[in-house]
Structure formats: C-alpha cells, structure tokens
C-alpha atoms as a PDB file:
ATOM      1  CA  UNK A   1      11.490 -12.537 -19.788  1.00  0.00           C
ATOM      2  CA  UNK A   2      13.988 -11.681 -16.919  1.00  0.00           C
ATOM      3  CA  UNK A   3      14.844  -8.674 -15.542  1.00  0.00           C
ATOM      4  CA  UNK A   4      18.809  -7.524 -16.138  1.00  0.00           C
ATOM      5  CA  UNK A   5      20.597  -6.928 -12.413  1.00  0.00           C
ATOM      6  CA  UNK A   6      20.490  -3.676 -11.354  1.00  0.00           C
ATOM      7  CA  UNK A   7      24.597  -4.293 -11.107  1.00  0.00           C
ATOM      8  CA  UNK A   8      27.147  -6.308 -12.312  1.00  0.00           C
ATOM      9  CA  UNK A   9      27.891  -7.492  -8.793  1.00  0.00           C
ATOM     10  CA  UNK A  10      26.384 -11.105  -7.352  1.00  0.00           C
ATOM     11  CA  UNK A  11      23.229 -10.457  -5.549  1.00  0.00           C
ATOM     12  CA  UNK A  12      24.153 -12.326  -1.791  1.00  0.00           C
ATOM     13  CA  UNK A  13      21.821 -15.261  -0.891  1.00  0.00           C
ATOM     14  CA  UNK A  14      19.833 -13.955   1.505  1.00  0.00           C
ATOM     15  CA  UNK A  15      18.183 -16.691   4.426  1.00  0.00           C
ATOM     16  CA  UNK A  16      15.017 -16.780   4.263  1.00  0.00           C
ATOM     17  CA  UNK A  17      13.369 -17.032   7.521  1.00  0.00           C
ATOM     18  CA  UNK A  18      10.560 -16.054   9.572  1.00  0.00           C
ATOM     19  CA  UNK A  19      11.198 -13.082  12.247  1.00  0.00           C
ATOM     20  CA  UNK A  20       8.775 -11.987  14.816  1.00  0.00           C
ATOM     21  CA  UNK A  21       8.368  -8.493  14.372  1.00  0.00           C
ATOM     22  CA  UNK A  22       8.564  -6.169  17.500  1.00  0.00           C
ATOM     23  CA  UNK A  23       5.949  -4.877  19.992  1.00  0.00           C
ATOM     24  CA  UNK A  24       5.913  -1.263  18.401  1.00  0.00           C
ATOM     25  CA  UNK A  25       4.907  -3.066  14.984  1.00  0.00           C
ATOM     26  CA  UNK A  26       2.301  -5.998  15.969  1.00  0.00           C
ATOM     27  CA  UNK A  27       0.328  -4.334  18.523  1.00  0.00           C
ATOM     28  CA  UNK A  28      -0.661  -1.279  16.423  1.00  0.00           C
ATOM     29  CA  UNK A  29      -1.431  -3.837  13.690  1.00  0.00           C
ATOM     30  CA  UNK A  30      -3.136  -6.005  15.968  1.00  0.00           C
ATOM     31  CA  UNK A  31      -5.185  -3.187  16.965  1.00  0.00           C
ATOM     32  CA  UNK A  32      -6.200  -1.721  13.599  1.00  0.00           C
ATOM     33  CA  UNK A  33      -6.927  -5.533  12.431  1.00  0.00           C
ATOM     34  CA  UNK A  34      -9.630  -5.624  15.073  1.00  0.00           C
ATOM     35  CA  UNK A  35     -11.012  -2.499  15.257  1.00  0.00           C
ATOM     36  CA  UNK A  36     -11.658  -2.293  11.183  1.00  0.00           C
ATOM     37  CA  UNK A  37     -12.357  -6.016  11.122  1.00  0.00           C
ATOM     38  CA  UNK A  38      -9.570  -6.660   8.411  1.00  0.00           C
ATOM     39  CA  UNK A  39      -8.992  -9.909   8.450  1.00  0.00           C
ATOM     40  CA  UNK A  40     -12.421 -12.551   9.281  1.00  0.00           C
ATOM     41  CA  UNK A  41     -12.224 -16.103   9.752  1.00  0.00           C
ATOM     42  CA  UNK A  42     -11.962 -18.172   6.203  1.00  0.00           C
ATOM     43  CA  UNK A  43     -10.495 -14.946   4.518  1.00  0.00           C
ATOM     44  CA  UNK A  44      -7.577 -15.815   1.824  1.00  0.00           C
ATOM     45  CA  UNK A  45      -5.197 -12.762   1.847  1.00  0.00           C
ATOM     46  CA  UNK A  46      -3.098 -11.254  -0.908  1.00  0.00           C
ATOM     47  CA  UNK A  47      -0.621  -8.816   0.479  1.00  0.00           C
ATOM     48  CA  UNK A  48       0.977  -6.530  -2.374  1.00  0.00           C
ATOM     49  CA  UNK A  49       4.753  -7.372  -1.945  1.00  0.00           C
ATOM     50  CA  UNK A  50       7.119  -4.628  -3.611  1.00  0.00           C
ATOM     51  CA  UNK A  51      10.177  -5.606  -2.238  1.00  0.00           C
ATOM     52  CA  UNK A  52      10.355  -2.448   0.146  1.00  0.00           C
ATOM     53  CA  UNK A  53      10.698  -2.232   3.638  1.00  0.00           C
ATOM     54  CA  UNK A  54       6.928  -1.592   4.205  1.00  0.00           C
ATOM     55  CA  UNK A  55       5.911  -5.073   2.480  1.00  0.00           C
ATOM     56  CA  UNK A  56       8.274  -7.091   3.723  1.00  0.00           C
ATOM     57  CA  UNK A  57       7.695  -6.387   7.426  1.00  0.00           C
ATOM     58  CA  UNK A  58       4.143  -6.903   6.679  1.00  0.00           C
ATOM     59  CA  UNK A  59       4.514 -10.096   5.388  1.00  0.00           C
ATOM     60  CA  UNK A  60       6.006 -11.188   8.823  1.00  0.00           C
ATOM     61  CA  UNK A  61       3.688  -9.330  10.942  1.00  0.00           C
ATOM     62  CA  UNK A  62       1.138 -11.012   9.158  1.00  0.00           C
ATOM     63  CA  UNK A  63       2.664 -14.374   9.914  1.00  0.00           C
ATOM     64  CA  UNK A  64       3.293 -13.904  12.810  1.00  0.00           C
ATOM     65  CA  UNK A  65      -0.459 -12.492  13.412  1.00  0.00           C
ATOM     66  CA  UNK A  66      -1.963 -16.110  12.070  1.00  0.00           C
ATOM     67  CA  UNK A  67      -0.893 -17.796  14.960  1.00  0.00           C
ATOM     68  CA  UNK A  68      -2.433 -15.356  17.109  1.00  0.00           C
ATOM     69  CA  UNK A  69      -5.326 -15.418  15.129  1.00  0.00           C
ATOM     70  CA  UNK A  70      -5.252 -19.049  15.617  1.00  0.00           C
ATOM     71  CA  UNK A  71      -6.096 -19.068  19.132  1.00  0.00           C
ATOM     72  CA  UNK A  72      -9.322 -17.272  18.721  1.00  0.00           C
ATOM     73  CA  UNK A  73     -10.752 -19.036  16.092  1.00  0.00           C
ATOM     74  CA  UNK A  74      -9.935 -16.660  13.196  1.00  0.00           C
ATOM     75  CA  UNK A  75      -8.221 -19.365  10.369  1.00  0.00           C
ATOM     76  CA  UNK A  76      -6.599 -17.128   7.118  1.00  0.00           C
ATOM     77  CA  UNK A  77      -4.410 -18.129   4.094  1.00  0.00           C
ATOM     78  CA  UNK A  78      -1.862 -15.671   3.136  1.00  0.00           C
ATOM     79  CA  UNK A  79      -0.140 -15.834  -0.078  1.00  0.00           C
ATOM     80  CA  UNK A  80       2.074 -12.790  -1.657  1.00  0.00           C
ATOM     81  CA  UNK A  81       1.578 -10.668  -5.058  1.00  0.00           C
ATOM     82  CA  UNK A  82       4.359  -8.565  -6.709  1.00  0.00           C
ATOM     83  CA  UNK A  83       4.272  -7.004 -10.454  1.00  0.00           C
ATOM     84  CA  UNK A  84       7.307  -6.262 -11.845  1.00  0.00           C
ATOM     85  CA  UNK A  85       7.245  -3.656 -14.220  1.00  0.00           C
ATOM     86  CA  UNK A  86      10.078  -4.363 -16.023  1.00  0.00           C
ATOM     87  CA  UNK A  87      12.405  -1.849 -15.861  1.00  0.00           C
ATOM     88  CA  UNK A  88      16.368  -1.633 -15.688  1.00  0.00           C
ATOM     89  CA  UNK A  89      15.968   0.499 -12.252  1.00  0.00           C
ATOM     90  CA  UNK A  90      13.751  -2.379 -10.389  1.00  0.00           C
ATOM     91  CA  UNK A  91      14.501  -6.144 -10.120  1.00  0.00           C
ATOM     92  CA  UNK A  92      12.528  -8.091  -7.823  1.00  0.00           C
ATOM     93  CA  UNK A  93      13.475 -11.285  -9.175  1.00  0.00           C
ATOM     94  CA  UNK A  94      14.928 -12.173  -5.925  1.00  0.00           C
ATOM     95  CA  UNK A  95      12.182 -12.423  -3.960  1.00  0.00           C
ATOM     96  CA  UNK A  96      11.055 -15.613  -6.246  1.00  0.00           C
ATOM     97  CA  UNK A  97      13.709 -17.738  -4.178  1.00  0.00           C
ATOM     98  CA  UNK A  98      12.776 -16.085  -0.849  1.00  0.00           C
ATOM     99  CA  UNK A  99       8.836 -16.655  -0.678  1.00  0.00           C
ATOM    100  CA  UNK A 100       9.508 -19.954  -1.678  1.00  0.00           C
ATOM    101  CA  UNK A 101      12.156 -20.686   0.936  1.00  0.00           C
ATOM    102  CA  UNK A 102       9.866 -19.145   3.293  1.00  0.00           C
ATOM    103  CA  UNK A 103       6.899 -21.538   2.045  1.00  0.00           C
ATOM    104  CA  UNK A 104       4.609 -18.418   0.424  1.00  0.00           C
ATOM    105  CA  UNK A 105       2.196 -19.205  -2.086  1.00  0.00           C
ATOM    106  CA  UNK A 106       3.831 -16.385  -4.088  1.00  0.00           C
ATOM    107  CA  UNK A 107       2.552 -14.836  -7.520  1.00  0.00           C
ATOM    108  CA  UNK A 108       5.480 -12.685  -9.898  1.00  0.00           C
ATOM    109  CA  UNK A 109       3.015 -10.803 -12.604  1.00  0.00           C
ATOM    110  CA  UNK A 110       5.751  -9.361 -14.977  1.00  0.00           C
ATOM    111  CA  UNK A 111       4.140  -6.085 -16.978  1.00  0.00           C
ATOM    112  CA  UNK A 112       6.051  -3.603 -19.200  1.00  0.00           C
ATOM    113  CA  UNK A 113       4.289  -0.689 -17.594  1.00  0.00           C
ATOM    114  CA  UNK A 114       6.562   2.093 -18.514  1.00  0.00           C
ATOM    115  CA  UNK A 115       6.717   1.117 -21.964  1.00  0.00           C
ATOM    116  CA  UNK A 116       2.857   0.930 -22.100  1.00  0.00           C
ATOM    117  CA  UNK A 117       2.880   4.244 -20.786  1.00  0.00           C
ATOM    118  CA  UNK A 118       5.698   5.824 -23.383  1.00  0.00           C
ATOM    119  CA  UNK A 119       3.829   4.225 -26.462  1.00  0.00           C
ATOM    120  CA  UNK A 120       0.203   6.463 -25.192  1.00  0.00           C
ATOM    121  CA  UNK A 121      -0.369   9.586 -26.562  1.00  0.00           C
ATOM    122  CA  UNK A 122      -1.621  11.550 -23.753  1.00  0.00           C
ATOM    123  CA  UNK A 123      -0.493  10.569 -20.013  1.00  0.00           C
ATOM    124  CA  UNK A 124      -1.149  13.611 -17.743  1.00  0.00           C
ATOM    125  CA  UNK A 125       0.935  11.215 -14.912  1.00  0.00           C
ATOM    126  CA  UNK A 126       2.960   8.282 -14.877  1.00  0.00           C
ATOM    127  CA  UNK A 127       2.766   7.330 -11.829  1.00  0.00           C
ATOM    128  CA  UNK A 128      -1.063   7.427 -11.311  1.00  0.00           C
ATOM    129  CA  UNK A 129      -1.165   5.125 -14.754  1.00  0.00           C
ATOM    130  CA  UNK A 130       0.910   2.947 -12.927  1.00  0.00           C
ATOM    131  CA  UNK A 131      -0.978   3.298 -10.407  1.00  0.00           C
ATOM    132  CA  UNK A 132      -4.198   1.594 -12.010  1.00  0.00           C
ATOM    133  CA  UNK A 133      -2.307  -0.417 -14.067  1.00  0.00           C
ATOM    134  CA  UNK A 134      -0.605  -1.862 -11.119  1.00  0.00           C
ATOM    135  CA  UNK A 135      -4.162  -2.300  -9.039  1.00  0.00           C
ATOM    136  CA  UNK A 136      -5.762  -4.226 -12.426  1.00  0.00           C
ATOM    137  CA  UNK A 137      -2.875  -6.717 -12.612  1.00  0.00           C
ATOM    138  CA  UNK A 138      -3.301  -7.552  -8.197  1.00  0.00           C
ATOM    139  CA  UNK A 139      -6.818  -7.428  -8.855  1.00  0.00           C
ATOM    140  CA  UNK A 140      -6.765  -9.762 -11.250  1.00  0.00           C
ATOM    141  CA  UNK A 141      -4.297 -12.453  -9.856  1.00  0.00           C
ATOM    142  CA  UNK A 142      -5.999 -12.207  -6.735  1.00  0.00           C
ATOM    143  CA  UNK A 143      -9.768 -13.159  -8.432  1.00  0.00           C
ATOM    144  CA  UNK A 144      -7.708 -15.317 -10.955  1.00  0.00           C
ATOM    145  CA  UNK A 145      -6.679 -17.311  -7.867  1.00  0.00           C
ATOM    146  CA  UNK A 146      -9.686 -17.118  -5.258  1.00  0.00           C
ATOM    147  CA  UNK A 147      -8.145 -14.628  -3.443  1.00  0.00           C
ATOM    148  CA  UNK A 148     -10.893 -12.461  -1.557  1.00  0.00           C
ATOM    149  CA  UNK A 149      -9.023  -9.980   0.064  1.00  0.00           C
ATOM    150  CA  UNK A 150      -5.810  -7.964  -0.807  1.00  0.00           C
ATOM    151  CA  UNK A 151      -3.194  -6.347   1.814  1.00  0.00           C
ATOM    152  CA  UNK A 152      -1.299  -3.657   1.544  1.00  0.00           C
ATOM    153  CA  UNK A 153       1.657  -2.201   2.899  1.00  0.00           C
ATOM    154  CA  UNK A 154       1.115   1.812   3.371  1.00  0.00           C
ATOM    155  CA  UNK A 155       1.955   2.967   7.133  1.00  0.00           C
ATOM    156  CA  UNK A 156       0.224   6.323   9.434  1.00  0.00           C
ATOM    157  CA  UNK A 157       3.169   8.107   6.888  1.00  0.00           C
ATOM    158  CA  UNK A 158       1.860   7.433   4.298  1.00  0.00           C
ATOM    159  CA  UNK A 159      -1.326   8.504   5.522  1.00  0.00           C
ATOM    160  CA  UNK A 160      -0.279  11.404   6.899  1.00  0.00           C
ATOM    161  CA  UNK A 161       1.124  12.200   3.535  1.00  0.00           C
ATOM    162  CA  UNK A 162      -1.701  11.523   1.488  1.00  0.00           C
ATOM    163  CA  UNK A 163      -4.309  13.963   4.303  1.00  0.00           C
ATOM    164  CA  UNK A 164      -2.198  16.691   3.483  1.00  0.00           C
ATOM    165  CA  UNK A 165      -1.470  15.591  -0.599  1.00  0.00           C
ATOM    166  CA  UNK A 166      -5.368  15.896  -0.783  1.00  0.00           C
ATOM    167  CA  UNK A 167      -5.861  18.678   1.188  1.00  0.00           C
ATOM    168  CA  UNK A 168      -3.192  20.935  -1.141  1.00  0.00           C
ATOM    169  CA  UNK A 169      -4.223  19.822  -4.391  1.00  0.00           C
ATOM    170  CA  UNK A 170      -8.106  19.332  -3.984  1.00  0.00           C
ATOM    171  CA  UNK A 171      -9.180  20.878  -0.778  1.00  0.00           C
ATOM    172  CA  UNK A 172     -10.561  17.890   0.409  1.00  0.00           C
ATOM    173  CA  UNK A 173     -10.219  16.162   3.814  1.00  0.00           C
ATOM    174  CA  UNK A 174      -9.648  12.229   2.278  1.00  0.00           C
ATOM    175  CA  UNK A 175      -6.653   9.995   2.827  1.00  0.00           C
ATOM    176  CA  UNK A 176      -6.556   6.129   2.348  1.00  0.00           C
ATOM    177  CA  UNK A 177      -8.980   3.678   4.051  1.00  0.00           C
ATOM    178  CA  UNK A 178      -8.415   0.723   6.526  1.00  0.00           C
ATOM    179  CA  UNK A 179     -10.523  -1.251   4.912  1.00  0.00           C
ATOM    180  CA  UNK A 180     -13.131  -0.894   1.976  1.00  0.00           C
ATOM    181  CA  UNK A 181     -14.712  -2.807  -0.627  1.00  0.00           C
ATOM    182  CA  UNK A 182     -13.739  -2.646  -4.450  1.00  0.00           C
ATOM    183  CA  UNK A 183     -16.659  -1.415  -6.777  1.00  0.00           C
ATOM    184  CA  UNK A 184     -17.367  -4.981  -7.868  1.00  0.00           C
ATOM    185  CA  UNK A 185     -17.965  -5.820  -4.805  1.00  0.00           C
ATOM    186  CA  UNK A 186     -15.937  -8.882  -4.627  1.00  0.00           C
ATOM    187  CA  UNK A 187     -12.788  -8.073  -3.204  1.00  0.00           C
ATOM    188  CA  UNK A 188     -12.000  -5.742  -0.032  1.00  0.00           C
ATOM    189  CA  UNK A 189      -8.543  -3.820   0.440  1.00  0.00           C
ATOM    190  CA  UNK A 190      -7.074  -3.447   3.823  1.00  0.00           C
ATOM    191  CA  UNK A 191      -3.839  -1.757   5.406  1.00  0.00           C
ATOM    192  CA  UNK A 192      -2.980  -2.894   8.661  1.00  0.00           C
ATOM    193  CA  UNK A 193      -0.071  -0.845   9.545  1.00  0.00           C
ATOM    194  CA  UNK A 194      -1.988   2.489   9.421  1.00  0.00           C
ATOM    195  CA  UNK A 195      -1.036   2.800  13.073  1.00  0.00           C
ATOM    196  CA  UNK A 196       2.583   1.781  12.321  1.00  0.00           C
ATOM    197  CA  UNK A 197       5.191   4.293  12.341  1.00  0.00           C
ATOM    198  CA  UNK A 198       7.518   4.355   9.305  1.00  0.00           C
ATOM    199  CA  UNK A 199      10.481   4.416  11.251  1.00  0.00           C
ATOM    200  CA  UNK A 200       9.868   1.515  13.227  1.00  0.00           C
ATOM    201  CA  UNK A 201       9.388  -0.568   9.859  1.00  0.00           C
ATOM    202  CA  UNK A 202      12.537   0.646   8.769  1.00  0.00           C
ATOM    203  CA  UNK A 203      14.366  -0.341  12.352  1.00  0.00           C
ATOM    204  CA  UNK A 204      12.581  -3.957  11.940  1.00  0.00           C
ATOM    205  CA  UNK A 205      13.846  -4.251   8.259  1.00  0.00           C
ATOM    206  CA  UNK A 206      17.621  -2.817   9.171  1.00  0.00           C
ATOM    207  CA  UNK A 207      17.805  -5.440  12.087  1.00  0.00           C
ATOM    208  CA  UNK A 208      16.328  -8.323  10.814  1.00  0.00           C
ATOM    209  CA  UNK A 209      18.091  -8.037   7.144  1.00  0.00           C
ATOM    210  CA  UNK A 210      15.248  -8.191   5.303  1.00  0.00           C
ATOM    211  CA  UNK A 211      16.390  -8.453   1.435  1.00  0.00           C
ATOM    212  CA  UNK A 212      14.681  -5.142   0.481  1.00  0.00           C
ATOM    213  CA  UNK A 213      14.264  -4.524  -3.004  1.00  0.00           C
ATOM    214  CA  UNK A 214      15.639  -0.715  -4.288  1.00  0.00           C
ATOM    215  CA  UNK A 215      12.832   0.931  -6.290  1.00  0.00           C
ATOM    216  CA  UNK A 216      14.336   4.206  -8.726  1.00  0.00           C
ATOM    217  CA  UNK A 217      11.299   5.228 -11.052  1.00  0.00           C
ATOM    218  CA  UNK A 218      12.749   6.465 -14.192  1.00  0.00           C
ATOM    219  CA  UNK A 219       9.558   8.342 -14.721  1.00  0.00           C
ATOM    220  CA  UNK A 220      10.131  10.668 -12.266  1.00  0.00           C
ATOM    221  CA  UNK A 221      13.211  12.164 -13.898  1.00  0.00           C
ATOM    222  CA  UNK A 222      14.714  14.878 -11.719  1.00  0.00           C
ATOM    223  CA  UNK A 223      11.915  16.577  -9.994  1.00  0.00           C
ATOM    224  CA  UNK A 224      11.368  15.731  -6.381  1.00  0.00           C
ATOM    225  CA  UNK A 225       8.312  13.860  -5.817  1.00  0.00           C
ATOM    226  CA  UNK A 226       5.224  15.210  -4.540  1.00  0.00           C
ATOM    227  CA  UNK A 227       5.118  12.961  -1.598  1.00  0.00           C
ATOM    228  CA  UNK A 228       8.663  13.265  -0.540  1.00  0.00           C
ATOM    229  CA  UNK A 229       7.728  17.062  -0.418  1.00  0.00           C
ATOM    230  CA  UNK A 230       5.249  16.697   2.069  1.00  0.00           C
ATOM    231  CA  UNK A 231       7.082  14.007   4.012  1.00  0.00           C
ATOM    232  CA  UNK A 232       9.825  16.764   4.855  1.00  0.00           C
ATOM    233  CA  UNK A 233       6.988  19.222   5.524  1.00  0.00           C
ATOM    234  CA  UNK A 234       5.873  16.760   7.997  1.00  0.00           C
ATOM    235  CA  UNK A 235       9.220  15.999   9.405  1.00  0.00           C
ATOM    236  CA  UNK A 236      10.332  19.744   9.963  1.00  0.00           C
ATOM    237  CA  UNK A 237       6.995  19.726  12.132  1.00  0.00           C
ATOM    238  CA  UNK A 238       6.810  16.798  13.982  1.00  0.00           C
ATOM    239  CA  UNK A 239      10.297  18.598  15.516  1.00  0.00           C
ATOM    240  CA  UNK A 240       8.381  21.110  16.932  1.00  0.00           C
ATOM    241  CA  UNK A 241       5.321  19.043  17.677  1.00  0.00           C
ATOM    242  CA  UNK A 242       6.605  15.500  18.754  1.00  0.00           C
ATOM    243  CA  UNK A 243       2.902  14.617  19.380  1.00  0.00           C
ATOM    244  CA  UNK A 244       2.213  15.696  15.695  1.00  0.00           C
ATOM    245  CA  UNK A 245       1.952  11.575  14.236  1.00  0.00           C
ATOM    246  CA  UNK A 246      -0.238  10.806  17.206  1.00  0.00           C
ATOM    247  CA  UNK A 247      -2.851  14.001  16.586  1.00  0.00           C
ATOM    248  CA  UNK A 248      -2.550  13.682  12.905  1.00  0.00           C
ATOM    249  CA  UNK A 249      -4.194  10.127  13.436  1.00  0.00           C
ATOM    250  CA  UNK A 250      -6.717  11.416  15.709  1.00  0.00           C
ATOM    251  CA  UNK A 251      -8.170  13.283  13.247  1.00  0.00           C
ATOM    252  CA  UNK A 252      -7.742  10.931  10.183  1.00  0.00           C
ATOM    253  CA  UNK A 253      -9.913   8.695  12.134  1.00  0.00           C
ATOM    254  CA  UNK A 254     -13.304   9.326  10.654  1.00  0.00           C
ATOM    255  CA  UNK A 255     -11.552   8.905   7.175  1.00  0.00           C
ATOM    256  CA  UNK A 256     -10.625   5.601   7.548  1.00  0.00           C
ATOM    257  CA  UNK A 257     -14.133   3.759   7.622  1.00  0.00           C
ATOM    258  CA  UNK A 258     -15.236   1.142   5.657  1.00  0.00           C
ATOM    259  CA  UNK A 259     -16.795   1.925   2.643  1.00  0.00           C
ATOM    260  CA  UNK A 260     -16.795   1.355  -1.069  1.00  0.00           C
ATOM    261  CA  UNK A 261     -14.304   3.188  -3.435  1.00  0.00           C
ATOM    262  CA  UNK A 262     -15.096   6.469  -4.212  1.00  0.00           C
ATOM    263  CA  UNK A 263     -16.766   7.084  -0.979  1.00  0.00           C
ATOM    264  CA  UNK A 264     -15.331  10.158   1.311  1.00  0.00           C
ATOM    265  CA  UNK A 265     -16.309  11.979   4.604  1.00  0.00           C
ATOM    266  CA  UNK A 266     -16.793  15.181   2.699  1.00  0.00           C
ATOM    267  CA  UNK A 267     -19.866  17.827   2.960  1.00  0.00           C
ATOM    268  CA  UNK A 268     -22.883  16.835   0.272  1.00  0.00           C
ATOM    269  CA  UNK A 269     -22.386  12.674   0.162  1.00  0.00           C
ATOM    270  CA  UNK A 270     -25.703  10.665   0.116  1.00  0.00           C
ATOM    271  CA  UNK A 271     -27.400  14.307   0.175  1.00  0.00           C
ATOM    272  CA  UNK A 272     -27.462  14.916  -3.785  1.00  0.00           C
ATOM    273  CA  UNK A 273     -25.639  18.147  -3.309  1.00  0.00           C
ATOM    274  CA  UNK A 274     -23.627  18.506  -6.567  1.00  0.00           C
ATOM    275  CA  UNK A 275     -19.826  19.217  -6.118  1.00  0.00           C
ATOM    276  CA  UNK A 276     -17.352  21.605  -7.206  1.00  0.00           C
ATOM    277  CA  UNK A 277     -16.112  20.023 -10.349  1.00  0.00           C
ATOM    278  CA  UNK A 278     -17.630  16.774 -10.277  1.00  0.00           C
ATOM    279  CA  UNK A 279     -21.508  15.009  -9.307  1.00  0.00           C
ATOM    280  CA  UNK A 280     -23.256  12.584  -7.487  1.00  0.00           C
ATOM    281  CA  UNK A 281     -23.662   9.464  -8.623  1.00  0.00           C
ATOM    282  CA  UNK A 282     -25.749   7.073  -6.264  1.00  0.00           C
ATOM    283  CA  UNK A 283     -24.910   6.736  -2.888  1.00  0.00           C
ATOM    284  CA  UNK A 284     -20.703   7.839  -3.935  1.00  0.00           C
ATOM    285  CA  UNK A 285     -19.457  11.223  -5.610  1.00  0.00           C
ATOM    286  CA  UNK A 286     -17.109  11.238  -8.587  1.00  0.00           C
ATOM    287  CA  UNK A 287     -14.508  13.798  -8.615  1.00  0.00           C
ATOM    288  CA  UNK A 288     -12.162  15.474 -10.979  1.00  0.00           C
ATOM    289  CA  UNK A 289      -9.006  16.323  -9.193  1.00  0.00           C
ATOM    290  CA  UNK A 290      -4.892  16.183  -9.649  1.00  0.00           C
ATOM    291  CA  UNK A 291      -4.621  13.545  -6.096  1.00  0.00           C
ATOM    292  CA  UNK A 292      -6.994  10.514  -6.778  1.00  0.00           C
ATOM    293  CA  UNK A 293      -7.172   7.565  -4.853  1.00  0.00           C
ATOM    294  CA  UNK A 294      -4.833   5.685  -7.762  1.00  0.00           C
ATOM    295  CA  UNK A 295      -2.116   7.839  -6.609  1.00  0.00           C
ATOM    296  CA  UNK A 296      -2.516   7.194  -3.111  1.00  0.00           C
ATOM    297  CA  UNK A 297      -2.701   3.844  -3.317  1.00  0.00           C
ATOM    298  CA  UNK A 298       1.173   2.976  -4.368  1.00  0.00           C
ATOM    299  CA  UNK A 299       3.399   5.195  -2.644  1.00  0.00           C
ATOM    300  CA  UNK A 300       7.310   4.832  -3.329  1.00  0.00           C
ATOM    301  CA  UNK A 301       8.558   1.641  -1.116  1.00  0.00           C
ATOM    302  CA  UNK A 302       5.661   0.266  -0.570  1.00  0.00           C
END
C-alpha cells in the first residue's frame, strides 16, 4: 500500500549525503553516550527515524560518532526504523530513497494505526495508543532482525517537557531515561541527545537541508497539545532565566539512570510502601496516572 502525497506538487529529489553535525550537537551526545554507556562495543543499533528534525540529525550524529567510536575500539552497526501509520497528513515514503542512497540498512513498517484506533470502542487517548502501538511494531522489527538496542531521537526539550508533563498531571518527579532495559530484558532504549538543545537540531537540519518529513496528527483535532503547552511555559521562562535549560538538567539528573521500565526515583521503590493509586510489584511500582511513559516516549517530531 502507498501513502497518497501530502500535495499535488513533485516532492524535489533531495541528495542524500552524509553531514558532520556541529560541535554544539556531537559533544553533548558524545558525552551522554559515555557517561550512560549507550552504545558498547558489538551493539547493533536501531534508531527510530520519523522523518523530523530530531531523527534525522541523529542519524548523522550517530554516523558520524562510529568513526569516533572506531578509534577506541567500540565497533556498532546502525540501521534505521520508521512506521508509517498511514495517514493522508504523514508520508514518509521519501525517506525509502534517502537511507538507501545514504547506504542505511533501513526498515519502512507500514501500520493503519489511526484506523485501529477509530474501529476500538473505548480509547481514553490516541496518542498514547499510538504510542504503544508504535513501540510494539520497533520492538518487533528490531528482535525480528537481531537488533539489540533501539535509539531514539527525544532532546533535553523534550525532557524538560515531559519533568514538568509528569509533575502537573501525576505529581511525580519522572521524565524519560538515557538508557534502560525493556521488561523482557532483551532490548535496551537509549537517547543520546538528552543534552542536545532543540534549537540547535533545528539550526543543523535548516543548514544542512535535511529532507524533514511534516507530521499533522489528525487525532489531535483542534485542541493544542499538552506538550506544546508546556513548551511555551518553558519558553516564557527560560526569558527570564537564560540558565533555566542548563538547571532544569541538573536536576533531571538522578532521573535519567539506568533501569528497567517502570522503574522511577520516587519515595517508597524497593521499600514495599504501597502508592497512591497504584502498588508494588517486585523490585518496580505500577502506577495509574493520565502521563505514562507511552506518552513520553513519542513526542511530536521526533
């Protein structure tokens, strides 16, 4: 099945090559690689491609971090997921021509998620059943292929964003992690741009012409989206406080460690102190709340 063209104009070839992305992108990624041991020597990576600016500059970074890597004896395949939901709003069908120019092993999962979604009963949110629906299908491919760990694109923003997200809707201090292991214990999930401001990505992506992919969710109707809420809370702030990106990841530090899904730095873990709607289970806590970690994991553009 193929997508219909989001217009009726020609979509311009777009030459695919590789670009080295810029000091302000590759040493915070450099550092976060290191310091939460992302990537390990012998590691095949899957980085979630959307089409958006985040992605895409990842995938280059990451290139361009293999050589690097190279010279101290850490070897790493990288190859490149995107699922296409299939909807009239979101055609990455042109990347196909552009990971293969650029010599990715490259894997297009095509899923009518939205139509799944309208033909269920009950939905209490779209976007966090895309969300897992989404994470199955990458999940998947990547085992399905002998990929062991997966990449994805989400910047100190987006982190940013989803500290205060949790802290609104659940009162609970939790945002994404570098770098944790799935449940089944056979795949691990890293970020490596959670140092990486979101405006440099978009600079990189602007200058170097990356073909980014416009994303419209028709799910979302006319209602402003959570996120983009807090991302112009955040904004009106970091005016006053032009420090605020750097002190916000000060203290998102201890949230980022390595741990298994479902695992938090919140009062009663691996104590057996029961929580306000929800309970321990084992050495992770389960937890009822409007913000889950499906929600955080796919924000818009990335």
């Amino acid at each position: 099945m193929v997508c219909p063209a989001l217009s009726s104009k020609p979509i311009e070839p777009v030459i695919a090559k590789w670009h080295a992305p810029p000091k302000n992108i590759l040493k915070p990624t450099m550092r976060a690689i290191e310091e939460y041991e992302m990537i390990c020597n012998g590691d095949k990576v899957l980085l979630c491609l959307s089409g958006g600016k985040d992605s895409l500059s990842l995938l280059h970074t990451l290139r361009q971090f293999q050589f690097i890597a190279k010279k101290k004896g850490i070897v790493f395949e990288l190859g490149a997921v995107t699922v296409d939901p299939l909807t009239p709003t979101y055609n990455p069908a042109p990347l196909i021509p552009y990971l293969k120019e650029l010599g990715v092993h490259y894997l297009y999962e095509r899923q009518g998620i939205l139509k799944q979604a309208e033909q269920m009963e009950e939905v209490s949110s779209i976007c966090s059943l895309c969300s897992r629906m989404k994470r199955g299908r990458i999940y998947a491919a990547a085992r399905s292929h002998g990929y062991n760990v997966v990449a994805m694109g989400q910047h100190l923003d987006d982190l940013c964003e989803s500290f205060f997200m949790s802290i609104f809707h659940n009162g609970l201090l939790r945002t994404m992690k570098a770098n944790y292991t799935v449940t089944e214990g056979d795949l691990r999930v890293i970020r490596p741009l959670i140092y990486v401001r979101e405006r440099d990505l978009r600079a990189f992506a602007e200058t170097q012409h990356l073909p980014v992919i416009a994303e419209n969710c028709p799910a979302c109707f006319e209602e402003p989206k959570e996120r983009h809420r807090v991302k112009q809370l955040l904004a009106q702030q970091e005016l006053l406080f032009p420090k605020l990106a750097h002190s916000l990841q000060r203290a998102m530090k201890p949230l980022y460690s390595k741990h298994k899904v479902g695992l938090e730095s919140r009062p009663g873990v691996g104590n057996g102190e029961l929580q306000q709607n929800g309970h321990v289970n084992g050495d992770s806590v389960e937890i009822e709340s409007k913000i889950c970690e499906d929600d955080l994991m796919f924000p818009d553009g990335c």
